[in-house]
N, C-alpha and C. Protein backbone atom coordinates (compact mmCIF):
# COMPACT_ATOMS: atom_id res chain seq x y z
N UNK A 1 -4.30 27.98 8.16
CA UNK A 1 -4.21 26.91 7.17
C UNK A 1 -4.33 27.54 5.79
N UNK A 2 -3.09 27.39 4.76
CA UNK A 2 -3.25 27.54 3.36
C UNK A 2 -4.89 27.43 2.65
N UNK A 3 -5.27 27.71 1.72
CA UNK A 3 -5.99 27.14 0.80
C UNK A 3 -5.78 25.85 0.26
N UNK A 4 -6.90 25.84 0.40
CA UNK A 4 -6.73 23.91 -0.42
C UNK A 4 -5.85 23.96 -1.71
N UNK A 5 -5.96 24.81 -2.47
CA UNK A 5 -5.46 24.78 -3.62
C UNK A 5 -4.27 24.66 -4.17
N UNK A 6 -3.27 25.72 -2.53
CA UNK A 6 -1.96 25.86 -2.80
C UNK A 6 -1.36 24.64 -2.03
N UNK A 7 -2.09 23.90 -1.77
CA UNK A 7 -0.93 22.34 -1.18
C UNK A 7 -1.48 21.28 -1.74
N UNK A 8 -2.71 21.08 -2.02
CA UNK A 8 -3.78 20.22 -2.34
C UNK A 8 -4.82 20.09 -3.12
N UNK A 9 -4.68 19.56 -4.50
CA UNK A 9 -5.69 19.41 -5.51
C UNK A 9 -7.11 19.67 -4.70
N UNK A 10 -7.68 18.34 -4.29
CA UNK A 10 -8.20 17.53 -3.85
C UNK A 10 -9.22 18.32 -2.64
N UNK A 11 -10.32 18.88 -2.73
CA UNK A 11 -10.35 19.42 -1.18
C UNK A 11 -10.96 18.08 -0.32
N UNK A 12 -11.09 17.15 -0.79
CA UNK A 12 -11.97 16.13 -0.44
C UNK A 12 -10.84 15.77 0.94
N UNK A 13 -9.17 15.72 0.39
CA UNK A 13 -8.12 15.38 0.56
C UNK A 13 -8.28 16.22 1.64
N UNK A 14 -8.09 17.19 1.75
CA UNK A 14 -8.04 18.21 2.80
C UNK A 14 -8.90 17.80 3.50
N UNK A 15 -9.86 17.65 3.91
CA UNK A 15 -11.04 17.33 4.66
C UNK A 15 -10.63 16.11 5.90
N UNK A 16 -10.18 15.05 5.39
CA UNK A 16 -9.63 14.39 5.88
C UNK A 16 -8.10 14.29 6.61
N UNK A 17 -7.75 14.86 5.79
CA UNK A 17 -6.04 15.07 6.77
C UNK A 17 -5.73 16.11 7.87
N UNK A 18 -7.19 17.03 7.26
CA UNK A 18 -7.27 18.19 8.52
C UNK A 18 -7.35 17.71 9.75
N UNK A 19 -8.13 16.38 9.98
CA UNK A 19 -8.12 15.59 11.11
C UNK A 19 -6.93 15.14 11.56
N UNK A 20 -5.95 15.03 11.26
CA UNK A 20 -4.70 14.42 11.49
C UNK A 20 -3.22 15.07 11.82
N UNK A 21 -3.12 15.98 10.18
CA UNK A 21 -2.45 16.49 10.21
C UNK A 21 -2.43 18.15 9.84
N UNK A 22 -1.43 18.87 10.05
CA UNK A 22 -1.34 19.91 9.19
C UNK A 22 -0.78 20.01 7.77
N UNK A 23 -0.71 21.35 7.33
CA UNK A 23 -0.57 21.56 5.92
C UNK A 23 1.00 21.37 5.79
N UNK A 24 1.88 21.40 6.92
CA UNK A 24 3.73 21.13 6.92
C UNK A 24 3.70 19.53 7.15
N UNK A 25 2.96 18.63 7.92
CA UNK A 25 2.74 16.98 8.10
C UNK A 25 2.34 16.55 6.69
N UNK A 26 1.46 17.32 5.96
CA UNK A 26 1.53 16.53 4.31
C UNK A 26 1.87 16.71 3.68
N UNK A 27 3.12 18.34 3.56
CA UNK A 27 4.37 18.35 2.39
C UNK A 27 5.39 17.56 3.02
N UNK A 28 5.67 17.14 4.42
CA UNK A 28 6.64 16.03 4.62
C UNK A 28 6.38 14.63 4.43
N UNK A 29 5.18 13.79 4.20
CA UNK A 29 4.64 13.14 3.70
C UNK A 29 4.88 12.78 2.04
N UNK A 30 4.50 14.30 1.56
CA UNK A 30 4.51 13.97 -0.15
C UNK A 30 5.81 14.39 -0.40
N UNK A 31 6.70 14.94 0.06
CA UNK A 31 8.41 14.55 -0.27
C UNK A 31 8.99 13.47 0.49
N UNK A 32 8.51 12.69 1.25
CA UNK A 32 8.93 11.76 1.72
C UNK A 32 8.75 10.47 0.45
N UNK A 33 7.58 11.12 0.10
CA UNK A 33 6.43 9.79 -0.87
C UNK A 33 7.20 9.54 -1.84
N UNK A 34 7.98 10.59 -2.39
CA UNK A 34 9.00 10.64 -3.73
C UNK A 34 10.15 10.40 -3.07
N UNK A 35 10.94 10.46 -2.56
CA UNK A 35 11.84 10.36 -2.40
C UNK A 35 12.19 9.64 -0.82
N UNK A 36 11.87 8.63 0.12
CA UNK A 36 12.09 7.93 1.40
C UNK A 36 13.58 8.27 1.92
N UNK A 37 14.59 8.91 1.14
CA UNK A 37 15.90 8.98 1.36
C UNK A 37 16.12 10.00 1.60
N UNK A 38 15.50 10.95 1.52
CA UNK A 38 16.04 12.18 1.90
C UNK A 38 16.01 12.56 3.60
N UNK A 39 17.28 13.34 3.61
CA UNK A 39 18.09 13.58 4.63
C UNK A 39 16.95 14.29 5.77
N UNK A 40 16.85 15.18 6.99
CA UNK A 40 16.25 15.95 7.52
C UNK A 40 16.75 17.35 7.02
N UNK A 41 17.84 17.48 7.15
CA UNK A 41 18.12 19.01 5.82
C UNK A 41 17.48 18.95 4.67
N UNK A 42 17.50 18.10 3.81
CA UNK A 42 16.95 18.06 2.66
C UNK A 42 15.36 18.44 2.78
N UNK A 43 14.87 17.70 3.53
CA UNK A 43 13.38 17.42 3.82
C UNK A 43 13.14 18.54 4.57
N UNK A 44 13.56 19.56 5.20
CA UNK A 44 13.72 20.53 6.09
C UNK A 44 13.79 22.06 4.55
N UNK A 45 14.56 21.86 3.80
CA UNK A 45 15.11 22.97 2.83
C UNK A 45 13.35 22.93 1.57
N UNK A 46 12.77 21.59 1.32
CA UNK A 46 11.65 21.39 0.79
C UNK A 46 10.70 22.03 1.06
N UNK A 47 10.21 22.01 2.40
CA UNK A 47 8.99 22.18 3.48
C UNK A 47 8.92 23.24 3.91
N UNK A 48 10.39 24.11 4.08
CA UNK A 48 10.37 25.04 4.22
C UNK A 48 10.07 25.56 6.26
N UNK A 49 11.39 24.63 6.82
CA UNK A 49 11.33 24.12 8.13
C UNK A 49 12.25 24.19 8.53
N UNK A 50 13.08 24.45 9.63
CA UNK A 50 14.39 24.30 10.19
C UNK A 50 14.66 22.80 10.20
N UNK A 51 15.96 22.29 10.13
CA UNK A 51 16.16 20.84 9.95
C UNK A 51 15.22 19.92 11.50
N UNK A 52 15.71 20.69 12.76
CA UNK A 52 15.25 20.20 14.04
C UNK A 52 13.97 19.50 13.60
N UNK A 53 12.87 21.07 13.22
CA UNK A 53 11.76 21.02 12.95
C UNK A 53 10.74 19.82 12.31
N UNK A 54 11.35 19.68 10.80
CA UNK A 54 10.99 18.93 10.17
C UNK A 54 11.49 17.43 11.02
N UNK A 55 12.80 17.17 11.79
CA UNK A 55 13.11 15.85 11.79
C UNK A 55 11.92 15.71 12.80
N UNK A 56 11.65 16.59 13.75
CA UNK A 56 10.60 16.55 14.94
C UNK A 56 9.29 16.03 14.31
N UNK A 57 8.60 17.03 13.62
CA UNK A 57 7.64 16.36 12.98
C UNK A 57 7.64 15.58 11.90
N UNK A 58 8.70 14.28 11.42
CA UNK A 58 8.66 13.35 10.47
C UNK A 58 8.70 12.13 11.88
N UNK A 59 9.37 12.48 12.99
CA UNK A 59 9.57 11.61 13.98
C UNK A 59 8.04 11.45 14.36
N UNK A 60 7.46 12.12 14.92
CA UNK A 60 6.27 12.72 15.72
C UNK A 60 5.23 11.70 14.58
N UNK A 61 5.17 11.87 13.30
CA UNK A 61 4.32 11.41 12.66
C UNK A 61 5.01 9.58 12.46
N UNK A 62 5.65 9.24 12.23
CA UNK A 62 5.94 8.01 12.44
C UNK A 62 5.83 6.91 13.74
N UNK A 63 6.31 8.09 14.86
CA UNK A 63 6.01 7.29 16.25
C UNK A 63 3.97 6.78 16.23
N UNK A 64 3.69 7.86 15.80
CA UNK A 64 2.19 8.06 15.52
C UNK A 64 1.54 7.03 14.78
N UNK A 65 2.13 6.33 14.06
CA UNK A 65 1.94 5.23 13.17
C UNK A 65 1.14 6.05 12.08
N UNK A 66 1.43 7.16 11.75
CA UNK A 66 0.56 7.94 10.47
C UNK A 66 1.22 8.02 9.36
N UNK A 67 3.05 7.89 9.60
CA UNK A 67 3.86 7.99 8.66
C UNK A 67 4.63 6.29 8.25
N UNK A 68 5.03 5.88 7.49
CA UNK A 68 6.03 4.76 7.60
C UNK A 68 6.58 4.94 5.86
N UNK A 69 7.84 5.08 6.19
CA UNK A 69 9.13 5.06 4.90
C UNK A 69 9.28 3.66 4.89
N UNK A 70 8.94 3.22 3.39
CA UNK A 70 8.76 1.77 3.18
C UNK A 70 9.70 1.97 1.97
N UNK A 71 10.54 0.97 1.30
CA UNK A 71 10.18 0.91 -0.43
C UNK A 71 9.60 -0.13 -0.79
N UNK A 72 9.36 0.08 -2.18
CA UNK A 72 8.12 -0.15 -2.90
C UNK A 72 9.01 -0.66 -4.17
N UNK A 73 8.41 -2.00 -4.33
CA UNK A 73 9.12 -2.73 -5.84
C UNK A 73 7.93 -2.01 -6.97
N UNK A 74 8.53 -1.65 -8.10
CA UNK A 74 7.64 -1.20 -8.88
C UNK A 74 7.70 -2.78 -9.99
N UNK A 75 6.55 -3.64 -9.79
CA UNK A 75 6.39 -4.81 -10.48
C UNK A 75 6.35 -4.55 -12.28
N UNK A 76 5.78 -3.80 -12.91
CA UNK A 76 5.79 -3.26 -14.06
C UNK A 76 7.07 -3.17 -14.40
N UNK A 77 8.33 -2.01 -13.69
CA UNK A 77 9.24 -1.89 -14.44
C UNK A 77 10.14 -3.11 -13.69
N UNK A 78 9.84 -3.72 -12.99
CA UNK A 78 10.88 -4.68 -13.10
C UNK A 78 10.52 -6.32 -13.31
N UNK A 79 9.48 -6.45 -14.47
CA UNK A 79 8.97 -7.18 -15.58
C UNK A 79 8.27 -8.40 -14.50
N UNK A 80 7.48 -7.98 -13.55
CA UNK A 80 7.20 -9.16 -12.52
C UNK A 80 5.57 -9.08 -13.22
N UNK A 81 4.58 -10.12 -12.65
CA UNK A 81 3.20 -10.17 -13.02
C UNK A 81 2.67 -9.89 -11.77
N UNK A 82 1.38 -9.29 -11.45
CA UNK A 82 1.01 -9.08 -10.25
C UNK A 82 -0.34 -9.37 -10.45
N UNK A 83 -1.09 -10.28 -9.30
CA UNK A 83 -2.89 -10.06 -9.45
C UNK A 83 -3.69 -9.69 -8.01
N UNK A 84 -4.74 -9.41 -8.29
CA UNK A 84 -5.65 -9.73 -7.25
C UNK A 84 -6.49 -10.81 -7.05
N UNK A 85 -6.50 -11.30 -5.83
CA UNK A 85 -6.96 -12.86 -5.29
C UNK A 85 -8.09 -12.24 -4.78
N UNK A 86 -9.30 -12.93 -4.91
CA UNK A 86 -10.39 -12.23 -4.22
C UNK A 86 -11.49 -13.53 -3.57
N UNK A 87 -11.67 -13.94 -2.42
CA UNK A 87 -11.54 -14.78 -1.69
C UNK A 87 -13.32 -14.45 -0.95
N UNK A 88 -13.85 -14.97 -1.04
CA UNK A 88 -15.38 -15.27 -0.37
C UNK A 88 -14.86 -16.87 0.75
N UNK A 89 -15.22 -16.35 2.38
CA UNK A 89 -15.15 -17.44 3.15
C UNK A 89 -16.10 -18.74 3.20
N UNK A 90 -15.83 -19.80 3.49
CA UNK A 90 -16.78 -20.67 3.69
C UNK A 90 -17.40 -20.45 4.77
N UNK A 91 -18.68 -20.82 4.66
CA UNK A 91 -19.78 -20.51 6.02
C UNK A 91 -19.07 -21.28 7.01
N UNK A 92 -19.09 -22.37 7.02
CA UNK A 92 -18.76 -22.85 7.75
C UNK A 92 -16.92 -22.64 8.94
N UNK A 93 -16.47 -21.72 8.37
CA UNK A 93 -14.86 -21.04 8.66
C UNK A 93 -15.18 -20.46 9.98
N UNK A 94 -14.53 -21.14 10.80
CA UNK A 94 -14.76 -20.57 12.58
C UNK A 94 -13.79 -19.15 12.48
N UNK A 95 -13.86 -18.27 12.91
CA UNK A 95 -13.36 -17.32 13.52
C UNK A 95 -11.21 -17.27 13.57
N UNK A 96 -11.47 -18.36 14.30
CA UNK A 96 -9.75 -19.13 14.98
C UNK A 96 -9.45 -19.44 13.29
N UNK A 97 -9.57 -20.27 12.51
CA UNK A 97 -9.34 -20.50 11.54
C UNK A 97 -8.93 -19.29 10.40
N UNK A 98 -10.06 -18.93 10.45
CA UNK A 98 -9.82 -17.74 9.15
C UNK A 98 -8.23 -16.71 9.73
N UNK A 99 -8.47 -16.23 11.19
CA UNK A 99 -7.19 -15.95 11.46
C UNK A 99 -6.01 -16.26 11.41
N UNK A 100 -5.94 -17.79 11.35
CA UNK A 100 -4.82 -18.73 11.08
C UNK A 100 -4.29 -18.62 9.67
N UNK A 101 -5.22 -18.57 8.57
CA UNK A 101 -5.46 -18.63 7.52
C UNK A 101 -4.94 -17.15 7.13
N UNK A 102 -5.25 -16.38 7.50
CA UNK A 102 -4.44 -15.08 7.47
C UNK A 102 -3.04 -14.68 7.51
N UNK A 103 -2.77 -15.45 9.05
CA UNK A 103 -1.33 -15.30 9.56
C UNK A 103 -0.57 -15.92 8.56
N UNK A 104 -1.02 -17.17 7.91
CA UNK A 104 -0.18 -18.07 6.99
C UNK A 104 -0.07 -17.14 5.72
N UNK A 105 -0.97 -16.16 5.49
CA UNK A 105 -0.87 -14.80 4.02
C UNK A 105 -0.13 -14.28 4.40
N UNK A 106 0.07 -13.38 5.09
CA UNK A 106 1.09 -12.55 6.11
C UNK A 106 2.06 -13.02 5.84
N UNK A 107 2.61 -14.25 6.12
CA UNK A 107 4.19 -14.85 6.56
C UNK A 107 4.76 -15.39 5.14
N UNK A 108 3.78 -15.32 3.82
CA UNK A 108 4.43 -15.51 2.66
C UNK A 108 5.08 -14.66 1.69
N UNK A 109 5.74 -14.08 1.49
CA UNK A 109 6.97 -13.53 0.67
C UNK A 109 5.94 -13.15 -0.82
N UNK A 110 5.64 -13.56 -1.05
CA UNK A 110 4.61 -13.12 -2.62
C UNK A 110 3.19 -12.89 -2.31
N UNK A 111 3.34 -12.49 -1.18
CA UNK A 111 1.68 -12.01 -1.02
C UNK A 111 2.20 -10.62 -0.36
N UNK A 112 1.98 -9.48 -1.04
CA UNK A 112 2.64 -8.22 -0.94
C UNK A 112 1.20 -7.30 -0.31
N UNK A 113 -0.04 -7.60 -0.03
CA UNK A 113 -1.14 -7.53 0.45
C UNK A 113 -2.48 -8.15 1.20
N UNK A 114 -3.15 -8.20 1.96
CA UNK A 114 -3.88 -8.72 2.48
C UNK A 114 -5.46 -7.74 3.12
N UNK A 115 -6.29 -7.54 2.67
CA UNK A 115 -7.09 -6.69 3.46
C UNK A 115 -8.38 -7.51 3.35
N UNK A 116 -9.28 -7.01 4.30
CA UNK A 116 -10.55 -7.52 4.32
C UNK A 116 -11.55 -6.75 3.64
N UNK A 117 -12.39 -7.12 3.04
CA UNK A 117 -13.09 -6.39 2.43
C UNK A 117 -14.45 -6.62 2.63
N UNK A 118 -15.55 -5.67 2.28
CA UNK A 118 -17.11 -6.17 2.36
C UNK A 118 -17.75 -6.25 0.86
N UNK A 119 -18.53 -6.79 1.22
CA UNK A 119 -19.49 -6.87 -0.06
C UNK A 119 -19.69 -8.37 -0.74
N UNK A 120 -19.45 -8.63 -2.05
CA UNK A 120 -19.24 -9.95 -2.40
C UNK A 120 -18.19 -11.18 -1.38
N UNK A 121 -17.09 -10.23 -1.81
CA UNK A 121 -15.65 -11.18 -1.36
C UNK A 121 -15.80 -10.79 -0.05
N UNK A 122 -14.97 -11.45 1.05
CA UNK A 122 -14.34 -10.87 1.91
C UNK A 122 -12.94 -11.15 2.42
N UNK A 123 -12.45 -11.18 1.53
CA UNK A 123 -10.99 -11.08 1.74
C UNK A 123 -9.71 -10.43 0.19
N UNK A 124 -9.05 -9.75 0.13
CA UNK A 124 -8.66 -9.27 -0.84
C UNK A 124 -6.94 -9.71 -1.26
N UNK A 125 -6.31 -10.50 -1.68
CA UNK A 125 -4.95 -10.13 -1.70
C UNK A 125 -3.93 -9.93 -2.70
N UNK A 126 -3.41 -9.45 -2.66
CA UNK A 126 -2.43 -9.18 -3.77
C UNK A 126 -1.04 -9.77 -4.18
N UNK A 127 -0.88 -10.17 -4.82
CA UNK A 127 0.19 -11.36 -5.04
C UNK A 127 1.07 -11.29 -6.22
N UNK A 128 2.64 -11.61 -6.31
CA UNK A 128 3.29 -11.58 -7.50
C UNK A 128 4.20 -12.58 -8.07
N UNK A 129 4.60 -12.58 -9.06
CA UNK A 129 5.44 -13.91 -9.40
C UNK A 129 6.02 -13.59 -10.73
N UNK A 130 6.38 -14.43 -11.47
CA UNK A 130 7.05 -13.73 -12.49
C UNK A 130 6.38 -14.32 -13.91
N UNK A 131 5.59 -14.86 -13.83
CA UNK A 131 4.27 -15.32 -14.88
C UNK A 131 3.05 -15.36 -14.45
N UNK A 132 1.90 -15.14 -15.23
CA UNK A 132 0.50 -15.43 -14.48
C UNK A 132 0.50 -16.86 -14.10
N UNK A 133 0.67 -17.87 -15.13
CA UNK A 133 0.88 -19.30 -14.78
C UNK A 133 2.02 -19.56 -13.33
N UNK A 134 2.56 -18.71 -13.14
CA UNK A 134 3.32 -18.92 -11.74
C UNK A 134 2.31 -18.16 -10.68
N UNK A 135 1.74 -17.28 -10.45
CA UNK A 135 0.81 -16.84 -9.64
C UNK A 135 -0.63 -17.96 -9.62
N UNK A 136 -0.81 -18.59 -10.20
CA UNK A 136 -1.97 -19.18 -10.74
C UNK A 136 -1.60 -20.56 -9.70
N UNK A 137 -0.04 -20.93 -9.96
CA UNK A 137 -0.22 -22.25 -9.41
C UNK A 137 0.21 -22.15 -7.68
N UNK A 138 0.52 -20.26 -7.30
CA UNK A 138 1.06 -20.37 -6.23
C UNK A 138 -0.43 -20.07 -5.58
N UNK A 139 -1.51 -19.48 -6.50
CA UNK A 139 -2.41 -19.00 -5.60
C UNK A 139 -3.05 -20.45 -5.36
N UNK A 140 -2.97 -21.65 -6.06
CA UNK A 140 -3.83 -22.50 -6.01
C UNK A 140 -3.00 -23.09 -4.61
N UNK A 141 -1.83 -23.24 -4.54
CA UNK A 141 -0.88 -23.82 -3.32
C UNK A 141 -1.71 -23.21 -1.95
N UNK A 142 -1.84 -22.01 -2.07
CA UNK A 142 -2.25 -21.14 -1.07
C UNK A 142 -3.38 -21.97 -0.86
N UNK A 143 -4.24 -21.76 -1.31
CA UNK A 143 -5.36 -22.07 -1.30
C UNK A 143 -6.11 -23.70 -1.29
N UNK A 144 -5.26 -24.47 -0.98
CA UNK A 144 -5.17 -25.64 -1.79
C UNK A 144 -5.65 -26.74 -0.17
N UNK A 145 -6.39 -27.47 -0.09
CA UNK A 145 -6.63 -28.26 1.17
C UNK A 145 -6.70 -27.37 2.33
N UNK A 146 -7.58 -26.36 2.11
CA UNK A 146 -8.07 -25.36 3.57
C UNK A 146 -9.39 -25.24 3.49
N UNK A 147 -10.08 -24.99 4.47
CA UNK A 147 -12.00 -24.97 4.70
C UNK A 147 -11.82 -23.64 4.97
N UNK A 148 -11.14 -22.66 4.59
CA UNK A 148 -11.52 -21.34 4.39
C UNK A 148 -12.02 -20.85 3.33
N UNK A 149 -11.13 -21.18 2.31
CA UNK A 149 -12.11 -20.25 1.01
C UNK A 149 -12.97 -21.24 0.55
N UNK A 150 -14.43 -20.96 0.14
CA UNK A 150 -15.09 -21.26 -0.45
C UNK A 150 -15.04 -20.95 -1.90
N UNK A 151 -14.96 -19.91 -2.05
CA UNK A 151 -14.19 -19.67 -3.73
C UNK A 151 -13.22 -18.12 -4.04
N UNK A 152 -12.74 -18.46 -4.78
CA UNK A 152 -12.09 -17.67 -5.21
C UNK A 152 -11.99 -17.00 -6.58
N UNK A 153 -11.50 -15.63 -6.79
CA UNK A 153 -10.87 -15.46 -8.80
C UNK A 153 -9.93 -14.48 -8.60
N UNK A 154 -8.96 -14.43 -9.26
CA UNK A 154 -7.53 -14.27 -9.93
C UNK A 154 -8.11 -13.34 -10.68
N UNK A 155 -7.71 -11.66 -10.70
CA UNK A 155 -7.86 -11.00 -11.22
C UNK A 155 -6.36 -10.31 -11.49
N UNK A 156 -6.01 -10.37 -12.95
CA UNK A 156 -4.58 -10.30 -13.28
C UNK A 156 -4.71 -8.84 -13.23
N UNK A 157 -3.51 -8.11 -13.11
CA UNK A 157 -3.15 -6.66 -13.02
C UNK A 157 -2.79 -6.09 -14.21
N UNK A 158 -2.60 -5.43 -15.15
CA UNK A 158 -2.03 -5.33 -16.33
C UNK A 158 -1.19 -4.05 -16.12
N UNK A 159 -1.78 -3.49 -15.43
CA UNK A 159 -0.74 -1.80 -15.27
C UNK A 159 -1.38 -0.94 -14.25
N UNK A 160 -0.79 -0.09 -13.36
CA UNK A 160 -0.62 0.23 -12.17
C UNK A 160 -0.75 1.83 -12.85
N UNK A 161 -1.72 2.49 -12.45
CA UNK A 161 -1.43 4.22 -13.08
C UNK A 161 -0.91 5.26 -11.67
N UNK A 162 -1.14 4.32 -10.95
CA UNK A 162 -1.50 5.40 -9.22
C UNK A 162 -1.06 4.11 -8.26
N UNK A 163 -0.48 4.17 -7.25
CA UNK A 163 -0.20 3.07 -6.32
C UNK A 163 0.57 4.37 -4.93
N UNK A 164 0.02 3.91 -3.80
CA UNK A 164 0.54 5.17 -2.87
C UNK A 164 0.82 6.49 -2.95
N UNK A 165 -0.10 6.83 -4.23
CA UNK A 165 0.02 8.63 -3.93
C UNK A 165 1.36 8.72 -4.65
N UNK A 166 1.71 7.79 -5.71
CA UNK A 166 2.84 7.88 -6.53
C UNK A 166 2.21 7.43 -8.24
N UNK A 167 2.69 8.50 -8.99
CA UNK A 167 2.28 8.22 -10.71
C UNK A 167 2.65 7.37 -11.49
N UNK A 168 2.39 6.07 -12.08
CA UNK A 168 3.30 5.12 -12.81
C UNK A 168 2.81 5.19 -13.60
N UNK A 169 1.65 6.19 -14.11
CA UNK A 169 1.38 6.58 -15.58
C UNK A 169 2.41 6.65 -16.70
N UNK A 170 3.29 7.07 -17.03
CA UNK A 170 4.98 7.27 -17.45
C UNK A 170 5.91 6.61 -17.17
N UNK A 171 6.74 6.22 -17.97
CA UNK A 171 8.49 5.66 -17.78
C UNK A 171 8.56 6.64 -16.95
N UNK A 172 9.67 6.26 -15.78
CA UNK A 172 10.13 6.69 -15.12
C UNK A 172 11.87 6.35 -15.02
N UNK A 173 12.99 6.74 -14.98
CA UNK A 173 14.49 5.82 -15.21
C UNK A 173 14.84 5.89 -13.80
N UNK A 174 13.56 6.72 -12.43
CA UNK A 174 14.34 6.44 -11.43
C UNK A 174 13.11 5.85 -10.21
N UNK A 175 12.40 4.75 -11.06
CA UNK A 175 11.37 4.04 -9.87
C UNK A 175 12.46 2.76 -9.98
């Protein structure tokens, strides 16, 4: 295994992926991360892999559920509003319910997130629209005649510096 240094800022980073993967599984990862389109030659000529190779282990890590080539709307440059919904359950919320209540987050088109969380809240989601006053009245829809949330707050997004191990610190002319 390389040095942390020559693949990976981060040794913290290393620590953790050592469990998973190797040091060729997270340069196909972080050229995948930039670019989801590239070919198995391409991604093979990067990594520094025979094409087989690399397609083997981009396959290998996806069957694995460790990898997944998604795209990603960048809400900033394409002038959308985005917030976080942050959701504390009612005591009284059976089990069956809150799951229901979930599935119905899941199956909506502007809810681009959903996780559970501990501490204050326990539920987290992320949501977009094309005004805060349009997020505001969709989160209230959401939310609107259910014995799940007990309360909620709308925490608006203003700018995104880091999102998946990708930089939106900078204009970019090709996010």
């Amino acid at each position: 295994m390389p040095d942390a240094r020559e693949w990976i800022e981060d040794p913290r980073v290393v620590d953790l992926l050592e469990e998973r993967m190797d040091h060729k599984d997270y340069l196909i990862f972080r050229e995948l991360n930039e670019n989801g389109r590239l070919s198995d030659t391409e991604l093979a000529e990067r990594v520094g892999l025979s094409r087989s190779a690399a397609r083997r282990r981009r396959k290998r890590l996806q069957e694995e559920g460790i990898l997944e080539i998604f795209a990603l709307l960048v809400f900033k440059q394409a002038d959308y509003t985005y917030a976080e919904v942050q959701i504390t359950y009612a005591v009284s919320a059976s089990q069956e319910q809150i799951d229901q209540f979930i599935q119905k987050l899941l199956d909506d088109g502007l809810v681009y997130e959903v996780a559970e969380c501990m501490g204050t809240h326990d539920l987290m989601l992320r949501v977009w629209e094309s005004s805060l006053s349009e997020i505001n009245a969709h989160v209230r829809e959401l939310l609107h005649d259910n014995d799940i949330a007990e309360s909620y707050s709308v925490v608006p997004i203003t700018n995104s510096y880091k999102m998946f191990h990708r930089d939106f610190s900078t204009e970019s002319s090709d996010d």
